[in-house]
N, C-alpha and C. Protein backbone atom coordinates (compact mmCIF):
# COMPACT_ATOMS: atom_id res chain seq x y z
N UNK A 1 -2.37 39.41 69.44
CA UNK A 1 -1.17 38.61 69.40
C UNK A 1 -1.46 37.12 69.54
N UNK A 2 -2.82 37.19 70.60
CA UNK A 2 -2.58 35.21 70.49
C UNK A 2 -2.97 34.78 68.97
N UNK A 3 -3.41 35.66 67.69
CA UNK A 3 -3.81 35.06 66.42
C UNK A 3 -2.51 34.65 65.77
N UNK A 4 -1.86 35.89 66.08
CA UNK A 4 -0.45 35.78 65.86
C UNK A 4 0.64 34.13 66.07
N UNK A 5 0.65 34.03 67.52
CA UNK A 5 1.09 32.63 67.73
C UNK A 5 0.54 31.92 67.61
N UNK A 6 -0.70 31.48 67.78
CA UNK A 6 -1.56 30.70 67.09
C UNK A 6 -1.50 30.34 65.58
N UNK A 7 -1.06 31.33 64.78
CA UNK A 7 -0.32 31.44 63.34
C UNK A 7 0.52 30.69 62.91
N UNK A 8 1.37 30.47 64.28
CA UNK A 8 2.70 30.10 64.54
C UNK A 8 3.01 28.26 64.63
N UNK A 9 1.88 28.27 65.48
CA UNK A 9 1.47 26.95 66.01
C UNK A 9 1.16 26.20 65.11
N UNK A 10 0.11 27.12 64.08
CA UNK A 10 -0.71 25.59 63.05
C UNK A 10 0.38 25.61 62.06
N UNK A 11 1.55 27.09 61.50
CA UNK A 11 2.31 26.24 60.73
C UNK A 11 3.33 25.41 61.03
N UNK A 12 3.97 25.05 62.62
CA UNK A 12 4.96 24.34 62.76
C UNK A 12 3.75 22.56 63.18
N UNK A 13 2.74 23.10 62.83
CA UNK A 13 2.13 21.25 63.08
C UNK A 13 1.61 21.29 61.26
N UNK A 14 1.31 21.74 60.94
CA UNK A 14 1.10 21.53 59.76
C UNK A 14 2.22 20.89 58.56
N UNK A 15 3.57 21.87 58.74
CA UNK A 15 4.86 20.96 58.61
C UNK A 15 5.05 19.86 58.50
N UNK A 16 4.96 19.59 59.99
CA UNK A 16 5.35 18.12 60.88
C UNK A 16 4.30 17.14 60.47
N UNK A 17 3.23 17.20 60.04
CA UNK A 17 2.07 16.36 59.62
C UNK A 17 2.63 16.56 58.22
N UNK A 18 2.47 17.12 57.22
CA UNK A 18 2.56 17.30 55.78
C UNK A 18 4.53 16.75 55.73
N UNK A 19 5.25 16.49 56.49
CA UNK A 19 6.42 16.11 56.11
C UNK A 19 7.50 17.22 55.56
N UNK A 20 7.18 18.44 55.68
CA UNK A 20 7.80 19.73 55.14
C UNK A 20 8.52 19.83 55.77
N UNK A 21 9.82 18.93 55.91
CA UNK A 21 11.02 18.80 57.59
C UNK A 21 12.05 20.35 57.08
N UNK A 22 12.09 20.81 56.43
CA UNK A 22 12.81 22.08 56.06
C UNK A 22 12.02 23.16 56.69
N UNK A 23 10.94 23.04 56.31
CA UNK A 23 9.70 24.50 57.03
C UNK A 23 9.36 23.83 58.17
N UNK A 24 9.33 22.87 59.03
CA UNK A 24 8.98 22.51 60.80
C UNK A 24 10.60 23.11 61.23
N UNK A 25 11.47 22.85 60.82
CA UNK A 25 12.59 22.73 61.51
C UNK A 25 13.10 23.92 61.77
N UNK A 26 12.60 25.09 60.33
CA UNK A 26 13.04 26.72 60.81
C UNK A 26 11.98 27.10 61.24
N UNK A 27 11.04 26.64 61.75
CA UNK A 27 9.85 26.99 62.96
C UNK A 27 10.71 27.46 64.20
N UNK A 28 11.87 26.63 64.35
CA UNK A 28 12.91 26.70 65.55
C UNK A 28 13.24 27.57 65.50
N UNK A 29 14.24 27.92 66.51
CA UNK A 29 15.18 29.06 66.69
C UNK A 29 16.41 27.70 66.73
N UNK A 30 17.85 28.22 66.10
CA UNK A 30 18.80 26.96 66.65
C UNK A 30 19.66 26.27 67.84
N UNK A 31 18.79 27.40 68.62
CA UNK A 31 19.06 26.50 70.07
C UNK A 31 18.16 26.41 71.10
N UNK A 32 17.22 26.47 70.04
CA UNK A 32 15.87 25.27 71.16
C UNK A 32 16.07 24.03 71.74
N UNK A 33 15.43 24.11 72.38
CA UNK A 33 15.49 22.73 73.33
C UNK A 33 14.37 21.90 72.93
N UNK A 34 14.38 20.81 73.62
CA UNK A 34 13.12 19.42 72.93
C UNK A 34 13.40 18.42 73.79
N UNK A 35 12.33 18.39 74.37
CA UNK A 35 12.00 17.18 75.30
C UNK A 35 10.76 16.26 75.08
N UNK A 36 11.86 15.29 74.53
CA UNK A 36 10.12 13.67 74.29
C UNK A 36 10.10 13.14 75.89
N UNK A 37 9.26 12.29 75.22
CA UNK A 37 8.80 11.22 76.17
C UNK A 37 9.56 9.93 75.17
N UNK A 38 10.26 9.61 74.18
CA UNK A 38 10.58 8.99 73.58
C UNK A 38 11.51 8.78 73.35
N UNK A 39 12.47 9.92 74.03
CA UNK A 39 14.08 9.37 73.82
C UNK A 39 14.77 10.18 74.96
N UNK A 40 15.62 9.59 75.72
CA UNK A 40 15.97 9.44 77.06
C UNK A 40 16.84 11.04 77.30
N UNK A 41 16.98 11.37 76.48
CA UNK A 41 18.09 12.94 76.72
C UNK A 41 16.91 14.12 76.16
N UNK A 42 17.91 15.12 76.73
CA UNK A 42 16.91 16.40 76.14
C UNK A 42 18.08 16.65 74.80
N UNK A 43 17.38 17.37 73.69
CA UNK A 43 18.00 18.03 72.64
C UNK A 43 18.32 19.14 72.85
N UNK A 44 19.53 19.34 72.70
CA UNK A 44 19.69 20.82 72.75
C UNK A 44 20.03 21.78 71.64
N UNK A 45 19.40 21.47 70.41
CA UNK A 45 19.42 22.30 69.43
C UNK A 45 18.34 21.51 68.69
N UNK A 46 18.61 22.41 67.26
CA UNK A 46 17.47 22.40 66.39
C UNK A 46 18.32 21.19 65.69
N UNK A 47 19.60 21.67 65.29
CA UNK A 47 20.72 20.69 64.64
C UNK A 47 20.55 18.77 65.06
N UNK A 48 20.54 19.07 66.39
CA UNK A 48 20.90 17.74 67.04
C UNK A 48 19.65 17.14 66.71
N UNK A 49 18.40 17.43 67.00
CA UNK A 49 16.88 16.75 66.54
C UNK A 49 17.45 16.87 65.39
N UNK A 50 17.31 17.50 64.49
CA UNK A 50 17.33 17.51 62.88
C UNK A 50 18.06 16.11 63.10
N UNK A 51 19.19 15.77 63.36
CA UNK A 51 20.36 14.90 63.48
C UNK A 51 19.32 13.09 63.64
N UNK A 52 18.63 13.39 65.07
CA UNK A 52 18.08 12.57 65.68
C UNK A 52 17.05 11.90 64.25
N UNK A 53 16.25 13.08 63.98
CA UNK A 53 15.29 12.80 62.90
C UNK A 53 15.68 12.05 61.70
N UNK A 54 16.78 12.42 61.62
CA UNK A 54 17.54 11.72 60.16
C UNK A 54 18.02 10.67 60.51
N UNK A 55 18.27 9.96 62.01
CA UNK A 55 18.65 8.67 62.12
C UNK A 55 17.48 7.83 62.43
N UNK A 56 16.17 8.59 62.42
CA UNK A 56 14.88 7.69 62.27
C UNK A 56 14.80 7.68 61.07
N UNK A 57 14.69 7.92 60.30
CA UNK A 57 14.67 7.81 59.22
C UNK A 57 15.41 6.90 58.08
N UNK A 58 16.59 7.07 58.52
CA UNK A 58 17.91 6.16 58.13
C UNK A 58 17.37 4.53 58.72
N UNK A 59 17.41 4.56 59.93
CA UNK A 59 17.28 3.32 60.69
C UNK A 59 15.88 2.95 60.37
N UNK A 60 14.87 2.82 60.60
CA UNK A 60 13.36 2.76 60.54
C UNK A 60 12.30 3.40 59.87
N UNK A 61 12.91 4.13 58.55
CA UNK A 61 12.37 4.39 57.74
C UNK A 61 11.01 5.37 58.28
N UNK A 62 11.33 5.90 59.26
CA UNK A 62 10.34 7.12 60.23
C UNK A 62 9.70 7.83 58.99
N UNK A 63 8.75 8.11 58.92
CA UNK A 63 7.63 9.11 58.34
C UNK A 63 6.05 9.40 59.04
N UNK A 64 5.91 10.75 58.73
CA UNK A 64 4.81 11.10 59.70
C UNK A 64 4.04 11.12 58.35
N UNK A 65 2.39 10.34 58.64
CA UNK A 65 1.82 10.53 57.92
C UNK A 65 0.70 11.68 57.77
N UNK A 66 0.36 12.11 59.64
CA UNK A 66 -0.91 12.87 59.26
C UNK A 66 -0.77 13.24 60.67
N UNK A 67 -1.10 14.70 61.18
CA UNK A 67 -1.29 15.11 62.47
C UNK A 67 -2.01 15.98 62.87
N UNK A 68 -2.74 15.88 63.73
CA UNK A 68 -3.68 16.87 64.11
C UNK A 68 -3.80 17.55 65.61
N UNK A 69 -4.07 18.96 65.31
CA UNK A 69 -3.80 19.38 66.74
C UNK A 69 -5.35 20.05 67.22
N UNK A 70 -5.45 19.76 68.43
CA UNK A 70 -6.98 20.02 69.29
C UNK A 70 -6.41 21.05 70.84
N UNK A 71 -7.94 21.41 71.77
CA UNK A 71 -7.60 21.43 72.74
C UNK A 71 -6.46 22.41 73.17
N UNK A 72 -6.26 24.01 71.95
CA UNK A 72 -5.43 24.71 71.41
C UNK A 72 -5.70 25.70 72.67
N UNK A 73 -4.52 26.33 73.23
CA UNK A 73 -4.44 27.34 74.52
C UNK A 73 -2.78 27.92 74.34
N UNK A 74 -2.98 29.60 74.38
CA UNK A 74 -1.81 30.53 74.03
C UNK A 74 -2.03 31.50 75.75
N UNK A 75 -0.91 31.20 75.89
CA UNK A 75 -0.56 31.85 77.03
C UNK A 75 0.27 33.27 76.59
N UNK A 76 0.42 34.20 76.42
CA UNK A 76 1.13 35.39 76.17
C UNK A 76 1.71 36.04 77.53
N UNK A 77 2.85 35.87 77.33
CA UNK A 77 3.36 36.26 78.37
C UNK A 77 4.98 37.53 78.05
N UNK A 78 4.71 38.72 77.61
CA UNK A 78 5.10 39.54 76.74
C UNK A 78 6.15 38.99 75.42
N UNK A 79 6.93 38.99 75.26
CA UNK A 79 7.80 38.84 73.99
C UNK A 79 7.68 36.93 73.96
N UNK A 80 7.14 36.28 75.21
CA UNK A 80 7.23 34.92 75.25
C UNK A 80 6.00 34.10 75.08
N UNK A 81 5.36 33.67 74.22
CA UNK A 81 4.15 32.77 74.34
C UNK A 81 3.99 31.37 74.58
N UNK A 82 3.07 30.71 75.72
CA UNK A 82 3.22 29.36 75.52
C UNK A 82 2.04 28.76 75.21
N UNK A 83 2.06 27.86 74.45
CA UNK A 83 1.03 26.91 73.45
C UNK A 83 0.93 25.74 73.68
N UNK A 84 0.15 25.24 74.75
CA UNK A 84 -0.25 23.65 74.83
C UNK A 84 -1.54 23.78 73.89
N UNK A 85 -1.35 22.27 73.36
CA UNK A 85 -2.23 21.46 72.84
C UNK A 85 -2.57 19.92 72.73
N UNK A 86 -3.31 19.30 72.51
CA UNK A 86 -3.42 17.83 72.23
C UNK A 86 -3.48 17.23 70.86
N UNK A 87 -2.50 16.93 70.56
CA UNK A 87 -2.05 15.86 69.34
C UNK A 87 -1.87 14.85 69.05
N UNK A 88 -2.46 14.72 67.78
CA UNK A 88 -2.62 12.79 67.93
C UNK A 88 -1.75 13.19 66.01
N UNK A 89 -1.08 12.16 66.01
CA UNK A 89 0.13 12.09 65.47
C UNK A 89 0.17 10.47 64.23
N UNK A 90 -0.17 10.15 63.42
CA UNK A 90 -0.01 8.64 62.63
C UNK A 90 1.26 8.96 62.01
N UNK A 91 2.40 7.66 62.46
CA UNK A 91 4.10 7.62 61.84
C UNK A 91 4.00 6.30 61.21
N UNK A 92 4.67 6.20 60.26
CA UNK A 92 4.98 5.23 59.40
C UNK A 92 6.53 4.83 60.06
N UNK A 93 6.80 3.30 60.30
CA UNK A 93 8.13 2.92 60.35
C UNK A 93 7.84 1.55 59.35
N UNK A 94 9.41 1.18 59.61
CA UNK A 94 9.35 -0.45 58.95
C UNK A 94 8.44 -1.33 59.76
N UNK A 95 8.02 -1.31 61.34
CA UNK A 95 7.39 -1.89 62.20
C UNK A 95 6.01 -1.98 61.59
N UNK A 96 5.83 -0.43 60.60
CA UNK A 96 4.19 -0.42 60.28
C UNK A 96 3.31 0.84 60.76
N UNK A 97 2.12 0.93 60.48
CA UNK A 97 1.99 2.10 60.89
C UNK A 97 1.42 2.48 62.56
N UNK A 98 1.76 3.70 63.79
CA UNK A 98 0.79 3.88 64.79
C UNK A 98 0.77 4.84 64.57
N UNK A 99 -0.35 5.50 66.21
CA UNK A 99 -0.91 6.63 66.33
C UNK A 99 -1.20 7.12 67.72
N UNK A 100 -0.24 7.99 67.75
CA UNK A 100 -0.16 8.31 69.02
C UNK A 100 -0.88 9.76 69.53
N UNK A 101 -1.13 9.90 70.89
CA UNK A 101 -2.16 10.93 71.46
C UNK A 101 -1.31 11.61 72.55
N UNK A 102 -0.81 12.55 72.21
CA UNK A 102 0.08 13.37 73.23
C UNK A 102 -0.03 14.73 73.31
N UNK A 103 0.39 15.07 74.46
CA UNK A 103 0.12 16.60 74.70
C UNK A 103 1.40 17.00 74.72
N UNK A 104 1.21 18.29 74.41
CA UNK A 104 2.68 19.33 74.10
C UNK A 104 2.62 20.52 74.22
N UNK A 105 4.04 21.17 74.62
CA UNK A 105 4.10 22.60 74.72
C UNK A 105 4.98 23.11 73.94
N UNK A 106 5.14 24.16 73.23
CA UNK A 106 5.92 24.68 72.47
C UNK A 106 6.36 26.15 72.90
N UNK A 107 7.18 26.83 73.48
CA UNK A 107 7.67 28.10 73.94
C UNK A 107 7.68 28.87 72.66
N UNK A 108 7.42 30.07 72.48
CA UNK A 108 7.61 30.97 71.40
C UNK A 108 8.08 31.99 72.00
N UNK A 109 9.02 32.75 71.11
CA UNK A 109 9.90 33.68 71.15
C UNK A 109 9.40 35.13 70.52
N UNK A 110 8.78 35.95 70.73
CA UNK A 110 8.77 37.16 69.60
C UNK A 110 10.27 37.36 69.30
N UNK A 111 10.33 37.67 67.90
CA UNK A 111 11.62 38.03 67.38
C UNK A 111 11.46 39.49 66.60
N UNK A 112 12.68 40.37 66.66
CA UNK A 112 12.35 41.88 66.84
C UNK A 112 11.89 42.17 65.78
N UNK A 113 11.31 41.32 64.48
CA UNK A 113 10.72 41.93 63.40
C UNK A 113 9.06 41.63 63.59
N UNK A 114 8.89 40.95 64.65
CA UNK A 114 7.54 40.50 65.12
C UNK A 114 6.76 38.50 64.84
N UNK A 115 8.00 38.22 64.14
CA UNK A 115 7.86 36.65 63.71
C UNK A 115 7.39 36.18 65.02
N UNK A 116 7.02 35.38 65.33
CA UNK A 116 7.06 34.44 66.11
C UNK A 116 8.23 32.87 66.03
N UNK A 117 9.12 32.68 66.57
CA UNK A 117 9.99 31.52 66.85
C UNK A 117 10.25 30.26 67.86
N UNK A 118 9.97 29.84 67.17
CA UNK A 118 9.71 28.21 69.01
C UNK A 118 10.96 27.87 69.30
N UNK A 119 11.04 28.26 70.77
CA UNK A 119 12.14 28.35 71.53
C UNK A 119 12.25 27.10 72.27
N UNK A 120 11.35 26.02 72.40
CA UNK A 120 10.98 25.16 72.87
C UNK A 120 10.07 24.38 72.66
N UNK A 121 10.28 22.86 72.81
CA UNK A 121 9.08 21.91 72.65
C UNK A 121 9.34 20.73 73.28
N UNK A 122 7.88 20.32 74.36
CA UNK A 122 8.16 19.41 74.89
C UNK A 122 6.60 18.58 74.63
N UNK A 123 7.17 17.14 74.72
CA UNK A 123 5.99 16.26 74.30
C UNK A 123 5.81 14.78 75.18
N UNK A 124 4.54 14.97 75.75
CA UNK A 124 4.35 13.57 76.62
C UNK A 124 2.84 12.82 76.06
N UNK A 125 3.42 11.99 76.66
CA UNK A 125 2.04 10.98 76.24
C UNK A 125 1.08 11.78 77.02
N UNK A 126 -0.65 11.39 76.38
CA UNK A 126 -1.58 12.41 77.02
C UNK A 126 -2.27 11.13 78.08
N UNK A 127 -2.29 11.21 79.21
CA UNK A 127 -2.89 10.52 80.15
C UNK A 127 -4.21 9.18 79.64
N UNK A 128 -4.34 8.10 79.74
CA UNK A 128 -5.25 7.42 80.00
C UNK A 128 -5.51 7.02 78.00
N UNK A 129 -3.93 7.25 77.05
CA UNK A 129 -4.34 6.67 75.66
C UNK A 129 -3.13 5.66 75.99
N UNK A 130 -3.47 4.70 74.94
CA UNK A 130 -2.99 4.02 74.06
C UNK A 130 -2.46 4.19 72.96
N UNK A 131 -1.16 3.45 72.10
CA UNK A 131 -1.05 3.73 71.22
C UNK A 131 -1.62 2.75 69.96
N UNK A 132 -1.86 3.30 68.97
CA UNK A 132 -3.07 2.48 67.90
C UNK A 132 -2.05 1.81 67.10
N UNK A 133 -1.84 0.69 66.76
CA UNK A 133 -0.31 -0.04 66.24
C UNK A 133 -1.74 -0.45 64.31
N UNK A 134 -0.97 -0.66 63.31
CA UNK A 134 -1.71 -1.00 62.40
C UNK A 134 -0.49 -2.03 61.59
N UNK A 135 -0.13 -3.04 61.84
CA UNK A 135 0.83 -3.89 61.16
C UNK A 135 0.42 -4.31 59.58
């Protein structure tokens, strides 16, 4: 089973790096939760980020250019798996491009046909980085 969520994992970062915001977003279940380090409330759906995402986008012309995930650990904990990893992340805004180094957890759900579903995701800066600014 951890190949399984692990399965799970590289396609909801693979998404999110490749820009496939239709295939990251039904990675979700629609009432996951999401907690940044980047914006002051928690999300409480898939809808409302989707929402959030589209007003980066609108406003600051948000695009992810490239992301990579390291430092990969699946906790299985029966129908529930949890997945920290370390990600370093390059976004395009109007500001220009950075690159940020954060760690994250993502909750997974078994769902009764055996999918795996992220029930959760939370993301903080990873201790002792910087962010890489490229104007």
């Amino acid at each position: 089973m951890n190949d399984e969520v692990l399965q799970a994992a590289d396609a909801v970062v693979a998404a999110f790096g490749e820009g496939r915001l239709d295939d990251y977003f039904a990675a979700f279940a629609p009432d996951a939760t999401f907690v940044f380090h980047t914006t002051s409330e928690r999300l409480t759906s898939t809808a409302e980020y989707r929402a959030l995402w589209d007003r980066w986008v609108a406003e600051d012309g948000f695009r992810v250019l490239a992301c990579a995930s390291t430092d990969q650990l699946v906790q299985l904990l029966g129908d529930t798996a949890v997945f920290t990893h370390l990600v370093k992340t390059t976004v395009s805004t109007t500001a220009g491009e950075e690159t940020t180094h954060e760690r994250e957890t993502i909750v997974f759900r078994r769902q009764t046909h055996g999918h795996w579903l992220a029930v959760h995701e939370h993301l903080s800066a990873a201790p002792g980085t910087i962010m890489e600014t490229e104007r």
